[in-house]
PDB file of N, CA and C in Angstrom:
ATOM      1  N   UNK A   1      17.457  16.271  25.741  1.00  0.00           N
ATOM      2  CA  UNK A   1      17.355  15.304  24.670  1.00  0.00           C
ATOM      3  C   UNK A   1      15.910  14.831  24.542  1.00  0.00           C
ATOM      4  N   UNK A   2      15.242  15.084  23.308  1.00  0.00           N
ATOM      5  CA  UNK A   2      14.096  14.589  23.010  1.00  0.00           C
ATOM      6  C   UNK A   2      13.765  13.238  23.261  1.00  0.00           C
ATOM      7  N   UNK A   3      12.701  12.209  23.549  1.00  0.00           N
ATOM      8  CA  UNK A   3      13.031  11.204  23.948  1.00  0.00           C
ATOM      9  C   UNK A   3      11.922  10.585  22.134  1.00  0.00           C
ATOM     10  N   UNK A   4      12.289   9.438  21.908  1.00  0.00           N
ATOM     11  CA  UNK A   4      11.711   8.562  20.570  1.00  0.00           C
ATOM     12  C   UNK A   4      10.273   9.078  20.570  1.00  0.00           C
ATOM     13  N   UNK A   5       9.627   8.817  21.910  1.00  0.00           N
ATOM     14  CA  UNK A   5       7.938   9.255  21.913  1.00  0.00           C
ATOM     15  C   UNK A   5       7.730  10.214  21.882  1.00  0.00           C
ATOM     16  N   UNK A   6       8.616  11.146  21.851  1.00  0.00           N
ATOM     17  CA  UNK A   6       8.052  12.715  21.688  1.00  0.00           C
ATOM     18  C   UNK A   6       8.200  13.291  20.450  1.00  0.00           C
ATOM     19  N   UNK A   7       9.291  12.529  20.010  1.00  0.00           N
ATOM     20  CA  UNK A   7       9.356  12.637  18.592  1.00  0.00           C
ATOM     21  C   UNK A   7       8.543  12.405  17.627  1.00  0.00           C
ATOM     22  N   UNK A   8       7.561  10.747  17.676  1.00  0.00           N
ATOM     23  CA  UNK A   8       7.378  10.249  17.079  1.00  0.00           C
ATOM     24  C   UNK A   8       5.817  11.031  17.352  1.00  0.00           C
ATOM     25  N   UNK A   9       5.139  11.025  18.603  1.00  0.00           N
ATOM     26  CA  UNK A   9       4.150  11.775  19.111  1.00  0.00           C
ATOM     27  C   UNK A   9       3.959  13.352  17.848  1.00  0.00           C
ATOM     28  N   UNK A  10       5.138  13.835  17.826  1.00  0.00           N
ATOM     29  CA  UNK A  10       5.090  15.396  17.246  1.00  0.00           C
ATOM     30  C   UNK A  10       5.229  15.156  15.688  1.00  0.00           C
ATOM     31  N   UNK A  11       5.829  14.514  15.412  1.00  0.00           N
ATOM     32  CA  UNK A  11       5.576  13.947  13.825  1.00  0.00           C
ATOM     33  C   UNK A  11       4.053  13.350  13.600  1.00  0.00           C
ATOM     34  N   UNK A  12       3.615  12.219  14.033  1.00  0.00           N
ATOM     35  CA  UNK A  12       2.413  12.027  13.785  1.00  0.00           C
ATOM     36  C   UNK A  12       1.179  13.397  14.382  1.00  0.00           C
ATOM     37  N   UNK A  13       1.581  14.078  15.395  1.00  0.00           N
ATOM     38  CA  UNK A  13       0.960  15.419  15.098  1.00  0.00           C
ATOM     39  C   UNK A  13       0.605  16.369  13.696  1.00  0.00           C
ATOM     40  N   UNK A  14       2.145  16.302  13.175  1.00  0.00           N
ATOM     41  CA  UNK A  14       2.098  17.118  12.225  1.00  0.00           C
ATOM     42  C   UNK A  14       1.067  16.215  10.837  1.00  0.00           C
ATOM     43  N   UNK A  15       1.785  15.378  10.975  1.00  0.00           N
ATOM     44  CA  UNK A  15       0.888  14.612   9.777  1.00  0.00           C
ATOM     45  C   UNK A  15      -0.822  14.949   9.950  1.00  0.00           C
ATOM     46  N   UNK A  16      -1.426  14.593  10.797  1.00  0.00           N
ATOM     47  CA  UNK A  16      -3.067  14.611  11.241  1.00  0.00           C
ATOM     48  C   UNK A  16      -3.120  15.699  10.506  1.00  0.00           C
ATOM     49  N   UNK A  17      -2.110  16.965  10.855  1.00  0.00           N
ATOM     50  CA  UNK A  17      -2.512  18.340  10.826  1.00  0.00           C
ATOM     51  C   UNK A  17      -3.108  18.714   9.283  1.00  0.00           C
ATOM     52  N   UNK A  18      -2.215  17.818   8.457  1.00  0.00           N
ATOM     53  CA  UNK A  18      -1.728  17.963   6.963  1.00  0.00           C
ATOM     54  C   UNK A  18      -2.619  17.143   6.790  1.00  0.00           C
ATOM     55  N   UNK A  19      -3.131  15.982   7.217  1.00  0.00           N
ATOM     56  CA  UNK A  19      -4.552  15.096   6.784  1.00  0.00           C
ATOM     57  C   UNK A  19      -5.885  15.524   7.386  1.00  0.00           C
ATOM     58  N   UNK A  20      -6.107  16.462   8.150  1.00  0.00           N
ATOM     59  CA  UNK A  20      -6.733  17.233   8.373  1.00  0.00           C
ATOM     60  C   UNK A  20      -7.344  17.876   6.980  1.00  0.00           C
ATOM     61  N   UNK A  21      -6.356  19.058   6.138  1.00  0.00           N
ATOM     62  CA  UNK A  21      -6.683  19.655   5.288  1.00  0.00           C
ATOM     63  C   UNK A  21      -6.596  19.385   4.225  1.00  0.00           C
ATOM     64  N   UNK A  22      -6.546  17.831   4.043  1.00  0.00           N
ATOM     65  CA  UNK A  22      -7.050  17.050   2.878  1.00  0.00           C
ATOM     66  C   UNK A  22      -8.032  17.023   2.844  1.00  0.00           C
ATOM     67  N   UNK A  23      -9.103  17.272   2.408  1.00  0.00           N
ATOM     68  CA  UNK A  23     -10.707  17.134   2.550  1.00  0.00           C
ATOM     69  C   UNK A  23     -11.041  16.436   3.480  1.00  0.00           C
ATOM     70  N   UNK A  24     -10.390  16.685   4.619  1.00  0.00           N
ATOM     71  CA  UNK A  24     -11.136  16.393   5.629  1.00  0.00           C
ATOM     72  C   UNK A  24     -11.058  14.168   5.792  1.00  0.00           C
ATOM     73  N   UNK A  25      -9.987  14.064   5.688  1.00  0.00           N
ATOM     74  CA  UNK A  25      -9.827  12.425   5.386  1.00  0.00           C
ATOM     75  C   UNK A  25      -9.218  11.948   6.830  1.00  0.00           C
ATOM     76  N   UNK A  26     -10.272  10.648   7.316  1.00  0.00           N
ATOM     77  CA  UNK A  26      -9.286  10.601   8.606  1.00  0.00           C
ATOM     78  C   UNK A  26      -8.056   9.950   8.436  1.00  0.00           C
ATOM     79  N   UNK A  27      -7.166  10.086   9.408  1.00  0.00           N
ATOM     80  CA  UNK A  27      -5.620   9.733   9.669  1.00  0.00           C
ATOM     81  C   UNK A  27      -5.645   8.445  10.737  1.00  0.00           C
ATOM     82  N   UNK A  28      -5.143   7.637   9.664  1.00  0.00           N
ATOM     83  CA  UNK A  28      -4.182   6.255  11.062  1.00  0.00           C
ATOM     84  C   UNK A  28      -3.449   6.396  10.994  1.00  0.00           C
ATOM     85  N   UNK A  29      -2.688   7.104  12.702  1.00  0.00           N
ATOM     86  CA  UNK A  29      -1.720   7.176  12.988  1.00  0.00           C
ATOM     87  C   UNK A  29      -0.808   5.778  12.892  1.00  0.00           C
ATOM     88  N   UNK A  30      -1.381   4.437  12.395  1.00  0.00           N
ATOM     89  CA  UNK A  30      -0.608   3.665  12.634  1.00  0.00           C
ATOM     90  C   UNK A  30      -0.105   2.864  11.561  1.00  0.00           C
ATOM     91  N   UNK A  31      -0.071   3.846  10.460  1.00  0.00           N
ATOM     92  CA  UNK A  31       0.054   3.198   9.068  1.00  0.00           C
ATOM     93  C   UNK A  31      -0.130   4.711   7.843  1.00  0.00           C
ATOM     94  N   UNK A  32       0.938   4.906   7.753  1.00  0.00           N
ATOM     95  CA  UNK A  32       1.082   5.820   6.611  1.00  0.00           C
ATOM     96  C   UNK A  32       0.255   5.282   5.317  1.00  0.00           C
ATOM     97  N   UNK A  33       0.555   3.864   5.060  1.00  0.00           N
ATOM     98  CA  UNK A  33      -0.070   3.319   4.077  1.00  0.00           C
ATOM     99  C   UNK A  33      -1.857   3.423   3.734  1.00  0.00           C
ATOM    100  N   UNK A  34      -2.263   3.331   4.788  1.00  0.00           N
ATOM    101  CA  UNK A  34      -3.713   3.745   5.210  1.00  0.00           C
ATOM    102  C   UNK A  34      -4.064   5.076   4.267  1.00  0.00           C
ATOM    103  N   UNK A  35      -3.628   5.844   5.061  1.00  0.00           N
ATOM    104  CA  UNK A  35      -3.606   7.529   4.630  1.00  0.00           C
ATOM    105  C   UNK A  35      -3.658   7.516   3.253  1.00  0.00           C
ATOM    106  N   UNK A  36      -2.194   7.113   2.518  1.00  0.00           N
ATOM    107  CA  UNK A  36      -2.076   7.005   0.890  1.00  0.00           C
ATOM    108  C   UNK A  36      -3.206   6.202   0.570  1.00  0.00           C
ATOM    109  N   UNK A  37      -3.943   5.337   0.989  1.00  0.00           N
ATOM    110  CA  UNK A  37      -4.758   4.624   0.311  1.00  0.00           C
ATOM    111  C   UNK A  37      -6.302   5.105   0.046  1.00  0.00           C
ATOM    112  N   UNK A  38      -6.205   5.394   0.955  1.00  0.00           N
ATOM    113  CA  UNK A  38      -8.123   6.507   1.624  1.00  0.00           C
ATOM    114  C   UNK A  38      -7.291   7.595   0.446  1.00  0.00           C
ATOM    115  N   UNK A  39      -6.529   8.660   0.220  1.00  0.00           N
ATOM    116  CA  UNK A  39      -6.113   9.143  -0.850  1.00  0.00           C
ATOM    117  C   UNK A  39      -6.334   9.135  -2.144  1.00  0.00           C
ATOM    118  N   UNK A  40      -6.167   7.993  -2.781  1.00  0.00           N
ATOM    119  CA  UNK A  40      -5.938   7.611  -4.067  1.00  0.00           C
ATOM    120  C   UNK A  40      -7.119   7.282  -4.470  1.00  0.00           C
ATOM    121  N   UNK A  41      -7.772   6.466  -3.499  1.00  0.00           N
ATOM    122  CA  UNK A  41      -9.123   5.796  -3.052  1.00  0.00           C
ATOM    123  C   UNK A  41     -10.240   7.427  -3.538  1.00  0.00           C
ATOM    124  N   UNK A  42      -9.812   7.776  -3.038  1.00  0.00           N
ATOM    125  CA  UNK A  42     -10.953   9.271  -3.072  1.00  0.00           C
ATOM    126  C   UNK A  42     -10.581   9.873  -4.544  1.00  0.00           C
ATOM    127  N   UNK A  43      -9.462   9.971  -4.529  1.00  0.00           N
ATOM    128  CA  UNK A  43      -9.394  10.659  -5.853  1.00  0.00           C
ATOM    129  C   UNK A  43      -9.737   9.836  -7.302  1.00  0.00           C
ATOM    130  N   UNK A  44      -9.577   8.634  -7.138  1.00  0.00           N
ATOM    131  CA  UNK A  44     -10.472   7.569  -8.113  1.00  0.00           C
ATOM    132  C   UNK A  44     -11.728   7.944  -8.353  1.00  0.00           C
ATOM    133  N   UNK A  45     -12.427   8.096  -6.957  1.00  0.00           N
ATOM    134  CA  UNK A  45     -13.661   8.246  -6.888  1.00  0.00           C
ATOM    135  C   UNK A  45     -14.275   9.086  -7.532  1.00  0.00           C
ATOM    136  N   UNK A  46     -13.928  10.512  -7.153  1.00  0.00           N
ATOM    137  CA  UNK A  46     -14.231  11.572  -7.651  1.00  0.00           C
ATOM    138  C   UNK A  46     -13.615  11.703  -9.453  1.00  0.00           C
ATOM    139  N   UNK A  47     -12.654  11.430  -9.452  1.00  0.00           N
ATOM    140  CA  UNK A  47     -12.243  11.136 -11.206  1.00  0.00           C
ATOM    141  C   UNK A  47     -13.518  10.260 -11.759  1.00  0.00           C
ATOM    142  N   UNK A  48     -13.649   9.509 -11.580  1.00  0.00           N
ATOM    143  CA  UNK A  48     -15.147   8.513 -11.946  1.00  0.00           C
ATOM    144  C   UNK A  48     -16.491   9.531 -11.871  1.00  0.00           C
ATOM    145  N   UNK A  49     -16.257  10.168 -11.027  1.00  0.00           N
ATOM    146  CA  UNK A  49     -17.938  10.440 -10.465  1.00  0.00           C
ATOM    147  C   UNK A  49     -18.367  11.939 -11.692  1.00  0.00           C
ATOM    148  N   UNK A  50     -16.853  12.587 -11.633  1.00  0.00           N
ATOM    149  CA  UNK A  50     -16.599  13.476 -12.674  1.00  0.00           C
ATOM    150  C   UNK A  50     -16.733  13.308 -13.965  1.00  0.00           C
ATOM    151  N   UNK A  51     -16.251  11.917 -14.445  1.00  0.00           N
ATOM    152  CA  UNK A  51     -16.390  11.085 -16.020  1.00  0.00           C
ATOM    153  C   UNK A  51     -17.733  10.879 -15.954  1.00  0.00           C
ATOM    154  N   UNK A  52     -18.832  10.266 -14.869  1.00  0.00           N
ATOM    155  CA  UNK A  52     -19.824   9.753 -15.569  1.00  0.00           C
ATOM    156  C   UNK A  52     -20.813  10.341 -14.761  1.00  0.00           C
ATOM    157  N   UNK A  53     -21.440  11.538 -15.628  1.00  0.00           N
ATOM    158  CA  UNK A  53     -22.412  12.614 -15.110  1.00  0.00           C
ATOM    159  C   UNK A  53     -23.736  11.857 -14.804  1.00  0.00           C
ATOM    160  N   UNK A  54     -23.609   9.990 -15.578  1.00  0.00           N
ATOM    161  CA  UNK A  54     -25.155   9.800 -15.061  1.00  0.00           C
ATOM    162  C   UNK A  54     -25.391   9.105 -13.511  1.00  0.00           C
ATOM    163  N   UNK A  55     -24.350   9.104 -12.705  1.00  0.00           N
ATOM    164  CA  UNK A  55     -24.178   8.894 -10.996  1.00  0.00           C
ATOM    165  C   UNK A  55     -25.019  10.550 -10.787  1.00  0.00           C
ATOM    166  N   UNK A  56     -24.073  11.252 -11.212  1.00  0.00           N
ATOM    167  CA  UNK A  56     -25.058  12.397 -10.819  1.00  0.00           C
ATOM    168  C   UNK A  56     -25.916  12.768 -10.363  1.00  0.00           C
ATOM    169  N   UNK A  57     -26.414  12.745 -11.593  1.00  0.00           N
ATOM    170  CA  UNK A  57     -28.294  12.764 -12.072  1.00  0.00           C
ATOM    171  C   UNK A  57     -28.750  10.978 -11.659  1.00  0.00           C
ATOM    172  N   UNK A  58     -28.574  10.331 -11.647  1.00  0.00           N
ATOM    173  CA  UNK A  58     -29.043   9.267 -10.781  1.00  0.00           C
ATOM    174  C   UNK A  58     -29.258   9.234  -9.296  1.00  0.00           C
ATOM    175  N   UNK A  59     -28.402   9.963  -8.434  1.00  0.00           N
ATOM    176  CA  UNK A  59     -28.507  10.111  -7.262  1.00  0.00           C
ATOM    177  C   UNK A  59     -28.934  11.600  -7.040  1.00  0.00           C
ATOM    178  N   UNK A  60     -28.993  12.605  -7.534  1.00  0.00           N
ATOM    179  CA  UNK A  60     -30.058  13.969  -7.437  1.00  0.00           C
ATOM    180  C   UNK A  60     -31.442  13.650  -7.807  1.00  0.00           C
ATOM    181  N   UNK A  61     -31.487  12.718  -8.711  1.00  0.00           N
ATOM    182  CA  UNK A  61     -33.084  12.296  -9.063  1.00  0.00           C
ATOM    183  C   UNK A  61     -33.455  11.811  -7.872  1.00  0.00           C
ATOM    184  N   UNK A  62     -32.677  10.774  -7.547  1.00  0.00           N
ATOM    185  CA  UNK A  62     -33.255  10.172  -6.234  1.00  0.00           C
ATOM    186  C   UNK A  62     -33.548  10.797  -5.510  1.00  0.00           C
ATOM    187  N   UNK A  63     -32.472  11.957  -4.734  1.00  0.00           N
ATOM    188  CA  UNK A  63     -33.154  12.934  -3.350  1.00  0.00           C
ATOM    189  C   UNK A  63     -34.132  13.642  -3.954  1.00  0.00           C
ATOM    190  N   UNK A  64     -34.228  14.487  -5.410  1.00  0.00           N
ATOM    191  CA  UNK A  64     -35.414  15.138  -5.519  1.00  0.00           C
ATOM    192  C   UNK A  64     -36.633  14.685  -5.459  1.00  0.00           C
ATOM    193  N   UNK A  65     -36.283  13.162  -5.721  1.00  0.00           N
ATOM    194  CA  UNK A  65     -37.790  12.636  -5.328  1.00  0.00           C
ATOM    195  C   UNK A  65     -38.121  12.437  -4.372  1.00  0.00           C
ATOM    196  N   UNK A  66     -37.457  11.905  -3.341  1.00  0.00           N
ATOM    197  CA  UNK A  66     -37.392  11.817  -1.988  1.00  0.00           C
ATOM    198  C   UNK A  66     -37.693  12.849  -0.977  1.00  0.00           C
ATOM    199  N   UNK A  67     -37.033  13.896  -1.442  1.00  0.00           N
ATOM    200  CA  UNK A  67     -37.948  15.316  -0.587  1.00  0.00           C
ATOM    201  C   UNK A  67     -38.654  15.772  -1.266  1.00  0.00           C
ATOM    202  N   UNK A  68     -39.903  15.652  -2.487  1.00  0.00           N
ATOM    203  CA  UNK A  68     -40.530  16.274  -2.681  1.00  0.00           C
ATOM    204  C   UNK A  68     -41.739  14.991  -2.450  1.00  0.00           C
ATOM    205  N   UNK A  69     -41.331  13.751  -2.570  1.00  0.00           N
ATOM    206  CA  UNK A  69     -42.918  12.628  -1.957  1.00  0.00           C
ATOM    207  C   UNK A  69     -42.501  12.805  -0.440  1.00  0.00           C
ATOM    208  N   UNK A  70     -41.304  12.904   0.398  1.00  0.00           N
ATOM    209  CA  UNK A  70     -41.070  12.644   1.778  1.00  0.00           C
ATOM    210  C   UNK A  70     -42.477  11.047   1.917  1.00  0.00           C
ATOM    211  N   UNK A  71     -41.756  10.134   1.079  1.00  0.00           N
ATOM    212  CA  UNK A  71     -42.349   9.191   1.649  1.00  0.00           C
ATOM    213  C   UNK A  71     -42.170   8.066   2.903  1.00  0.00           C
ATOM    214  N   UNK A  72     -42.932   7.731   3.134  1.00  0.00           N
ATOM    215  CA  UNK A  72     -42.785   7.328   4.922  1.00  0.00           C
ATOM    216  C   UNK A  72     -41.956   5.632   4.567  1.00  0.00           C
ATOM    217  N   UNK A  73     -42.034   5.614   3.717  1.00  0.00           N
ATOM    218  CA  UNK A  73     -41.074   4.027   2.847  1.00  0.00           C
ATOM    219  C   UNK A  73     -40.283   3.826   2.281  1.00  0.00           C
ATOM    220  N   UNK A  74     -38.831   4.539   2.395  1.00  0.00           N
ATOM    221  CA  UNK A  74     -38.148   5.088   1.731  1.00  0.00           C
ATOM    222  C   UNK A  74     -37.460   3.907   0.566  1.00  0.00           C
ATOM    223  N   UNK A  75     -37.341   3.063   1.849  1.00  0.00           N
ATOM    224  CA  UNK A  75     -36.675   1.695   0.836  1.00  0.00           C
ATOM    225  C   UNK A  75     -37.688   1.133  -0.495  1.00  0.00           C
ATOM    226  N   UNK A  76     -38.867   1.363  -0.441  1.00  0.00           N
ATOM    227  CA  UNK A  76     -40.071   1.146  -1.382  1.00  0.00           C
ATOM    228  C   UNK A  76     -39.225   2.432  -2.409  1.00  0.00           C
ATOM    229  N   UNK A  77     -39.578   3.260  -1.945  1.00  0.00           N
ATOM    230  CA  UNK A  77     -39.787   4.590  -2.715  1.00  0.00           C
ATOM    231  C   UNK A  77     -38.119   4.236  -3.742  1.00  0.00           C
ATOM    232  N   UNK A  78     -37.068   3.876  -3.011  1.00  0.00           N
ATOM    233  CA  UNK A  78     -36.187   4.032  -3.570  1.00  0.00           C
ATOM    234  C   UNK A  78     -35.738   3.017  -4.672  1.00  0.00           C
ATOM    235  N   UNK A  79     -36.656   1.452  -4.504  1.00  0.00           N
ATOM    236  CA  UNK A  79     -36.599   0.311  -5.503  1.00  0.00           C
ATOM    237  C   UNK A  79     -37.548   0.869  -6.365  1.00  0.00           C
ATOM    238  N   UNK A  80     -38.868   1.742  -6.084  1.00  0.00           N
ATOM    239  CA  UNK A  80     -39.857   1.621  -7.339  1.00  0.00           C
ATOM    240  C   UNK A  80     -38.875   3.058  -8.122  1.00  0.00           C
ATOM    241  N   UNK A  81     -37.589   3.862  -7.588  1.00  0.00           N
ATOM    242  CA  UNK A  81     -37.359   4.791  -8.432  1.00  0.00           C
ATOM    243  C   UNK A  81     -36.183   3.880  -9.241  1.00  0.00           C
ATOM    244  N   UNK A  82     -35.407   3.644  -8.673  1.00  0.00           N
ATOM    245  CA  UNK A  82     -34.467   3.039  -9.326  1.00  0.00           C
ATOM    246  C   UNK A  82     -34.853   1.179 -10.511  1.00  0.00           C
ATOM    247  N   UNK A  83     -35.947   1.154 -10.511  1.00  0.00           N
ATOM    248  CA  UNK A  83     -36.409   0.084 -11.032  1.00  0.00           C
ATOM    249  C   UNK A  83     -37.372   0.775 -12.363  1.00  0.00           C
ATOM    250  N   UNK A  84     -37.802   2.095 -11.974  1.00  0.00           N
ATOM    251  CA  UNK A  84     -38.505   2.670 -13.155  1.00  0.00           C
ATOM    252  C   UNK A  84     -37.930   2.335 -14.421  1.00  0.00           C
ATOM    253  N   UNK A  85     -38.859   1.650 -15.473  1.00  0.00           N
ATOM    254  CA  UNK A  85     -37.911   1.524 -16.633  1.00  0.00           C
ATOM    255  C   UNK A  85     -38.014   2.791 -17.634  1.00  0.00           C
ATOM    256  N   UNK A  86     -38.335   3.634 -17.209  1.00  0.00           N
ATOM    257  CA  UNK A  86     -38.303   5.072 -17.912  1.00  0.00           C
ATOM    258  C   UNK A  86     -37.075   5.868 -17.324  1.00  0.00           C
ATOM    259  N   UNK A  87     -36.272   5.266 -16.352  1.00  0.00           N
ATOM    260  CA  UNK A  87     -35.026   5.804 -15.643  1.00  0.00           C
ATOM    261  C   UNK A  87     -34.139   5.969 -16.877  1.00  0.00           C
ATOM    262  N   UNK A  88     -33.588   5.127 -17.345  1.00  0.00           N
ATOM    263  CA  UNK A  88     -32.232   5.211 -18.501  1.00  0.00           C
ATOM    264  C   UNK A  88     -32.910   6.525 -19.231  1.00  0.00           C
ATOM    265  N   UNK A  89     -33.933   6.377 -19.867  1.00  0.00           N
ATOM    266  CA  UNK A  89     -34.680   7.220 -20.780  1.00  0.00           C
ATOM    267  C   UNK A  89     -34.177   9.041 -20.101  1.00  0.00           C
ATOM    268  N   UNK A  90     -35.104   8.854 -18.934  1.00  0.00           N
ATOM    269  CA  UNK A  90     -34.494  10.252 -18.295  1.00  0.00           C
ATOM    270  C   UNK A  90     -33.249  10.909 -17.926  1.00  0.00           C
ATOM    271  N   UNK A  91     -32.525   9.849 -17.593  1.00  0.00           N
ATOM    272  CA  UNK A  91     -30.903   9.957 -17.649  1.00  0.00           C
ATOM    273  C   UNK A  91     -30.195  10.549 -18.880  1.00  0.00           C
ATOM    274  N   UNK A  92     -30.429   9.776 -19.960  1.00  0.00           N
ATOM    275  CA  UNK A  92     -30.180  10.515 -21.070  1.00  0.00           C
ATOM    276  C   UNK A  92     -30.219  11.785 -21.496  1.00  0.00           C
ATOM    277  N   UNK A  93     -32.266  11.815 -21.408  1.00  0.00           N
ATOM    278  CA  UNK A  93     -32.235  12.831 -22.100  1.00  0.00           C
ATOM    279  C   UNK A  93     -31.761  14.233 -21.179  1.00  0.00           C
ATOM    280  N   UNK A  94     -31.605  14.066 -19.708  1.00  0.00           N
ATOM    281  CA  UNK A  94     -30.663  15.037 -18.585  1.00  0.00           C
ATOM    282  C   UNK A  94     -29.264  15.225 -19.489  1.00  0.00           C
ATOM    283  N   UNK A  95     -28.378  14.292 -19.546  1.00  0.00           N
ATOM    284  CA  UNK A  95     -27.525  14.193 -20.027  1.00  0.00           C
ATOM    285  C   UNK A  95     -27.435  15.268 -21.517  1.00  0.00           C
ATOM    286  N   UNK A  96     -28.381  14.962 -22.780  1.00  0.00           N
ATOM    287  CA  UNK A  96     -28.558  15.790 -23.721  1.00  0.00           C
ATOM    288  C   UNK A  96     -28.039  17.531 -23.379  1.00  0.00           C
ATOM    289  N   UNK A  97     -29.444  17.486 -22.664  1.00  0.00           N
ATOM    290  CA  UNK A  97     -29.610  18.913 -22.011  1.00  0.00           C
ATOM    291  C   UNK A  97     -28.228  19.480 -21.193  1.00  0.00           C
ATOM    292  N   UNK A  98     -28.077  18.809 -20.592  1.00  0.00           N
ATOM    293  CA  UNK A  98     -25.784  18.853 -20.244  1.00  0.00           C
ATOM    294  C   UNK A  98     -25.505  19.425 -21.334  1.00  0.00           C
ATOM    295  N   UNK A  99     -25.262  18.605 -22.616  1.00  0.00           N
ATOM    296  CA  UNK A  99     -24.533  18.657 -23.526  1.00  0.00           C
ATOM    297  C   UNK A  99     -24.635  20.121 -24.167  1.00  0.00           C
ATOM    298  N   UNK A 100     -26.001  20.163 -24.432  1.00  0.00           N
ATOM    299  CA  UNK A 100     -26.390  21.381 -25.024  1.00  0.00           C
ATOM    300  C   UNK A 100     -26.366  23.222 -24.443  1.00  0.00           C
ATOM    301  N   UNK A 101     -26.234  23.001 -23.045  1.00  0.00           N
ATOM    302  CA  UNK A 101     -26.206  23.762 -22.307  1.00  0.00           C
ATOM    303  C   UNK A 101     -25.084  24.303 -22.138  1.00  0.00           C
ATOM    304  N   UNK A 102     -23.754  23.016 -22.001  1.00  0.00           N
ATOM    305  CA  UNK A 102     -22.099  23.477 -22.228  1.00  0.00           C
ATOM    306  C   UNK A 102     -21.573  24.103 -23.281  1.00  0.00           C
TER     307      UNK A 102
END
């Protein structure tokens, strides 16, 4: 006869296994609810990140600038990029070039 903890042990096994090959999302074993939430949570995310191409190109601008000054100030480097008021401008016209390209 199986005893409750071995049961419950081999079920929450299997689950990890199956949250495992969810993209890779970690598992609390101590709350199913958790799991569904980091879930839904991610897939929001990515639905959003998918709708609005200028996260994108807002955060690729950033690393391209970032490894091509490799500046020794990053937090500088990263207020004078994101504060540029020629940013929206470039966003856009990235965006255009999207458009035209699809």
């Amino acid at each position: 006869m199986l005893s409750v903890r071995r049961v419950s042990e081999d079920i929450c096994s299997r689950i990890y296994e199956s949250a495992q090959r969810i993209d890779s999302i970690t598992f609390l074993p101590s709350s199913g609810f958790h799991l569904k939430w980091k879930i839904q949570t991610r897939i929001a995310n990515e639905k959003y990140l998918r709708t609005n191409k200028e996260v994108e190109w807002l955060i690729s601008g950033f690393f391209r600038e970032i490894f091509l000054k490799r500046p020794d100030d990053i937090l500088k480097c990263a207020a004078d990029y994101f504060t540029d008021p020629r940013l929206p401008n470039k966003i856009h016209m990235q965006l255009i070039k999207d458009k035209k390209a699809a």
